[in-house]
N, C-alpha and C. Protein backbone atom coordinates (compact mmCIF):
# COMPACT_ATOMS: atom_id res chain seq x y z
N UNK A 1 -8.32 -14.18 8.96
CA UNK A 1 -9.63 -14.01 9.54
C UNK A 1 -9.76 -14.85 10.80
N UNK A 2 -9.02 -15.88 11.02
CA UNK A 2 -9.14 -16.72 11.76
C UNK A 2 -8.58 -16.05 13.26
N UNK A 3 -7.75 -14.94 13.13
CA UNK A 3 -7.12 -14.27 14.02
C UNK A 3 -8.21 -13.42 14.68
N UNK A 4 -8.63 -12.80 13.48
CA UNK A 4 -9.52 -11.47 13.94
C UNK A 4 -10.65 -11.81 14.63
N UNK A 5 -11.50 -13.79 14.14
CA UNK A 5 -12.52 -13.60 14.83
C UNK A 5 -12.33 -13.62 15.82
N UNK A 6 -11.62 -14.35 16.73
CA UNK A 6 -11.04 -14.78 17.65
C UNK A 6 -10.16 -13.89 19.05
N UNK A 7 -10.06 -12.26 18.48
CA UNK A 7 -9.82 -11.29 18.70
C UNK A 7 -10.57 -10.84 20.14
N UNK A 8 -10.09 -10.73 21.32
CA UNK A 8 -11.17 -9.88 22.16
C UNK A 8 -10.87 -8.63 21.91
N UNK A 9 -10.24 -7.31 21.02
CA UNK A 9 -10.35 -5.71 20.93
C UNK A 9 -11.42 -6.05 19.51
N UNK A 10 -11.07 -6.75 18.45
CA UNK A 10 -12.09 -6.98 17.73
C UNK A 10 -13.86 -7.01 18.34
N UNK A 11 -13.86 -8.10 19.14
CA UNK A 11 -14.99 -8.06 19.76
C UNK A 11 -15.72 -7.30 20.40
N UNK A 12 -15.03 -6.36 21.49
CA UNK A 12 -15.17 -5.08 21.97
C UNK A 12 -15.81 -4.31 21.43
N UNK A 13 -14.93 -4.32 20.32
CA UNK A 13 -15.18 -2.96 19.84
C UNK A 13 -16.74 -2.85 18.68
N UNK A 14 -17.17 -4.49 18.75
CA UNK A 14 -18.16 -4.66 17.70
C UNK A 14 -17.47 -4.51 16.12
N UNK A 15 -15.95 -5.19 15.72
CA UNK A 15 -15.63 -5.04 14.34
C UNK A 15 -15.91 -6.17 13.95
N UNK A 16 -17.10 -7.35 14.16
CA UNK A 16 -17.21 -8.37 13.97
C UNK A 16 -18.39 -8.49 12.84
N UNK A 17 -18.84 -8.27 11.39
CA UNK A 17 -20.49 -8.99 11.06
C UNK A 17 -21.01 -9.93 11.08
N UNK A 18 -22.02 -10.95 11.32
CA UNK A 18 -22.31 -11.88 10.00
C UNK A 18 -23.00 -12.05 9.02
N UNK A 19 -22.97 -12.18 8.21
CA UNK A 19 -23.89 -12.29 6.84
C UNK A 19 -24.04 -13.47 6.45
N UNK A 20 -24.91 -14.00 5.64
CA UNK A 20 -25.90 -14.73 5.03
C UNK A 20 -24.55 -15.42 4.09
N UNK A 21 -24.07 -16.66 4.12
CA UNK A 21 -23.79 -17.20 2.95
C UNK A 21 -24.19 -18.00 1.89
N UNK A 22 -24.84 -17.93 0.95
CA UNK A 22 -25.59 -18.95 -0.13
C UNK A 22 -24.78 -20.21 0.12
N UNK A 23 -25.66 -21.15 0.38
CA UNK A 23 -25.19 -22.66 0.28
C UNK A 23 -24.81 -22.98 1.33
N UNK A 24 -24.90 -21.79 2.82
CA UNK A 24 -24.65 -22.49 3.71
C UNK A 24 -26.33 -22.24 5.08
N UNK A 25 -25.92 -23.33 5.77
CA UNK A 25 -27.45 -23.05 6.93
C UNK A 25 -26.99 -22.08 8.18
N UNK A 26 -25.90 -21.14 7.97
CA UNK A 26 -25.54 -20.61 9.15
C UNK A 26 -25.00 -19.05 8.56
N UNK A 27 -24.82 -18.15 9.16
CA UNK A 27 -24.03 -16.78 8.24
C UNK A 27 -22.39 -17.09 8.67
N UNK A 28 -21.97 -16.13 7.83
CA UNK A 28 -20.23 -16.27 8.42
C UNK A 28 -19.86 -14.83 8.77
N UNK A 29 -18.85 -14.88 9.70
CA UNK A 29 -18.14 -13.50 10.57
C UNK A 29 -17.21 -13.00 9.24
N UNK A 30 -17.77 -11.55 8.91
CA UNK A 30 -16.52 -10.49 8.35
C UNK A 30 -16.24 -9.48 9.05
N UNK A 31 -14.98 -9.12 8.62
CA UNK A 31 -14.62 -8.09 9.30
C UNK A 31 -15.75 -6.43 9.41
N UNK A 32 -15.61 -5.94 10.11
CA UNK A 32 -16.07 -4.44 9.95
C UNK A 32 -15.32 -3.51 9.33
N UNK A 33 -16.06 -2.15 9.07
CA UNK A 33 -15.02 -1.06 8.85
C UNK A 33 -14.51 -0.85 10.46
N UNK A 34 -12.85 -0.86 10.27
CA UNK A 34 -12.60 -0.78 11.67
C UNK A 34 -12.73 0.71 11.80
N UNK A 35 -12.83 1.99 11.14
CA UNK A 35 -12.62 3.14 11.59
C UNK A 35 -14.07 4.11 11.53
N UNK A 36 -14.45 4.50 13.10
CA UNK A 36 -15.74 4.79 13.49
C UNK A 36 -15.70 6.16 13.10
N UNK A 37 -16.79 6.79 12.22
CA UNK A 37 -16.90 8.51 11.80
C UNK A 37 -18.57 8.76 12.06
N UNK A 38 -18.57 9.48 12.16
CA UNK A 38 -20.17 10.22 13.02
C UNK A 38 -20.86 10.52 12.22
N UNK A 39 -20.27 11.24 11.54
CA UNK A 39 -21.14 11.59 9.86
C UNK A 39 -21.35 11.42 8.70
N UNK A 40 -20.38 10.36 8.52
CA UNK A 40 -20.48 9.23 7.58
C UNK A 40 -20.35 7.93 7.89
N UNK A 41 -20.74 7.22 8.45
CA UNK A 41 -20.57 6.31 8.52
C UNK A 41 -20.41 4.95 8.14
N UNK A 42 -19.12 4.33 8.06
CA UNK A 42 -19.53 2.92 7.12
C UNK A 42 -19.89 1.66 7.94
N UNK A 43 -20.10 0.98 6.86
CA UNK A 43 -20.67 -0.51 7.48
C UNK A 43 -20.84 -1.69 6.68
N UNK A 44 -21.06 -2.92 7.08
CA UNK A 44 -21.58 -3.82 6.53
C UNK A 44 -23.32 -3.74 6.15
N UNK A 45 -23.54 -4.03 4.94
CA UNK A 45 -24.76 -3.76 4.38
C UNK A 45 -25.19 -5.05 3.52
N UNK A 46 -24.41 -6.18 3.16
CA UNK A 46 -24.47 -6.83 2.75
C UNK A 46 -23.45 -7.71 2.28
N UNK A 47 -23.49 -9.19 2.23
CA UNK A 47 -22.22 -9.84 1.57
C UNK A 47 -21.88 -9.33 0.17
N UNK A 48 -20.64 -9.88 -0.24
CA UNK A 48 -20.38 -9.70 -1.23
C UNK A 48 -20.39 -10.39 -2.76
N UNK A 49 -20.52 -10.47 -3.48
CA UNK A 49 -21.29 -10.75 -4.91
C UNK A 49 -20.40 -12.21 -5.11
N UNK A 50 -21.54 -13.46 -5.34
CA UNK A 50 -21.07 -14.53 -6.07
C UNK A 50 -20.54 -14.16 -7.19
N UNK A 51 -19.29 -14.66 -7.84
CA UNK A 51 -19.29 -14.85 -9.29
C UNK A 51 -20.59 -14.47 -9.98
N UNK A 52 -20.78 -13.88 -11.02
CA UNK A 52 -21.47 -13.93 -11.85
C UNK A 52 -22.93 -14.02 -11.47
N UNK A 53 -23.26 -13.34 -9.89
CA UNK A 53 -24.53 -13.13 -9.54
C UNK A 53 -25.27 -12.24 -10.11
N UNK A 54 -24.67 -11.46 -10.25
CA UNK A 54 -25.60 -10.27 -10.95
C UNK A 54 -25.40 -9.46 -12.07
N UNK A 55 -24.80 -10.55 -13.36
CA UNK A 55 -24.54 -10.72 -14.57
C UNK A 55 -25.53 -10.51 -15.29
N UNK A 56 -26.48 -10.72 -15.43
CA UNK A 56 -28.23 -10.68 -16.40
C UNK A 56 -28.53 -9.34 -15.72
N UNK A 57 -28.31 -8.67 -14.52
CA UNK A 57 -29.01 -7.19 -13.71
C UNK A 57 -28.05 -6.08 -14.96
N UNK A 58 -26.76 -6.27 -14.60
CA UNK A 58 -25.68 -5.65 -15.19
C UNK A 58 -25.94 -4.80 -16.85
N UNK A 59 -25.73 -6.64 -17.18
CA UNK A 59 -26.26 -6.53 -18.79
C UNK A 59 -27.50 -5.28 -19.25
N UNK A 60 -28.71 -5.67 -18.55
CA UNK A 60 -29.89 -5.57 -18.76
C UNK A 60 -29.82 -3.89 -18.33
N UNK A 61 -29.04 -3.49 -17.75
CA UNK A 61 -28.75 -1.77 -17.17
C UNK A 61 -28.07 -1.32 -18.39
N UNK A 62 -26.72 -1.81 -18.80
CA UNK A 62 -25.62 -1.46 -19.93
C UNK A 62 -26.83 -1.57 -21.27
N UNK A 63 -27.73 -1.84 -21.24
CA UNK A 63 -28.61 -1.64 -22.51
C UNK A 63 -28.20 -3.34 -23.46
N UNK A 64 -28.14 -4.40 -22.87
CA UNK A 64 -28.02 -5.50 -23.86
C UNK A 64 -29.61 -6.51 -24.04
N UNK A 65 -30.16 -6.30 -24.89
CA UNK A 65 -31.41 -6.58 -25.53
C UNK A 65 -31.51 -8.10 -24.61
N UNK A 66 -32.50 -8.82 -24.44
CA UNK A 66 -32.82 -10.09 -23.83
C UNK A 66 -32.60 -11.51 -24.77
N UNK A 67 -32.01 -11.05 -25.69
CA UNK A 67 -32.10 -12.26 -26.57
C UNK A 67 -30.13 -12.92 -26.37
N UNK A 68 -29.53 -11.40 -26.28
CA UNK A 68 -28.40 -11.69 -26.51
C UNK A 68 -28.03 -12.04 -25.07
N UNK A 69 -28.70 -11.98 -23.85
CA UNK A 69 -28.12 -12.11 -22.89
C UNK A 69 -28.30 -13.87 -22.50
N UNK A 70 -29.75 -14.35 -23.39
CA UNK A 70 -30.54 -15.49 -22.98
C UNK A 70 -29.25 -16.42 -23.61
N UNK A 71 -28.90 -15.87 -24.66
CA UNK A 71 -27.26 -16.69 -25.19
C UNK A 71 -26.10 -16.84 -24.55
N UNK A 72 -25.77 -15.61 -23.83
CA UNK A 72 -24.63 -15.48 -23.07
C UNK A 72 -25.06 -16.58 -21.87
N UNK A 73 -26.06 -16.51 -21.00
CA UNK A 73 -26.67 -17.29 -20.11
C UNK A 73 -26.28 -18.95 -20.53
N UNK A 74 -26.81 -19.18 -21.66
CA UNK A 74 -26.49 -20.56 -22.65
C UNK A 74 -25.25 -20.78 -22.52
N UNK A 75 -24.29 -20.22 -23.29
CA UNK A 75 -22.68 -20.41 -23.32
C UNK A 75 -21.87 -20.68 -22.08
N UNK A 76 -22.40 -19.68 -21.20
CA UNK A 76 -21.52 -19.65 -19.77
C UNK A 76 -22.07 -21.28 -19.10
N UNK A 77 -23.53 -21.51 -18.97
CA UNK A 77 -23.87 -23.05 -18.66
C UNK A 77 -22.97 -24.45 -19.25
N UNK A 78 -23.11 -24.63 -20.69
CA UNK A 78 -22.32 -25.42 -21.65
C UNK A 78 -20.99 -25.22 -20.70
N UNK A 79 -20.27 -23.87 -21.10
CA UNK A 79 -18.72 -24.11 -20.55
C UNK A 79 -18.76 -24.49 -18.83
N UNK A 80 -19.50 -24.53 -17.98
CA UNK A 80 -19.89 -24.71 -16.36
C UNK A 80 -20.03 -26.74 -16.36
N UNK A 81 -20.10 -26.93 -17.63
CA UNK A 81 -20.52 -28.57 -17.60
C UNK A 81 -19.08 -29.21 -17.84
């Protein structure tokens, strides 16, 4: 990455993002989709998922009741200490 930011065809061409990093006061540069299509187009839309950010969303979709997740929540803390 250190190549690419640093890149002037990178730059040019706009294959540069930045996004928002948790825990930091500044965003950081990712790459783009380097390959441009008209009618579909991809992109950066957002960073990508901490560990275990959206573990309780997941659960709570897959159908796991709130009691069993408030445990799993418990266990994963204990083992984090």
């Amino acid at each position: 990455m250190d190549e690419v930011a640093t890149d002037p065809h990178f730059e040019a061409r706009g294959l540069l993002a930045e996004v928002e990093q948790p825990g930091s006061d500044r965003p950081i540069s990712i790459a783009r989709v380097p390959i441009k299509l008209t009618v579909t187009p991809g992109g950066v839309h957002r960073r990508g998922s901490s560990l275990g950010e959206h573990t309780e969303e997941i659960l709570r979709v897959a159908g796991v009741v709130e009691a069993r997740i408030a445990m799993l929540v418990q266990v994963i803390a204990k083992q984090r200490k």
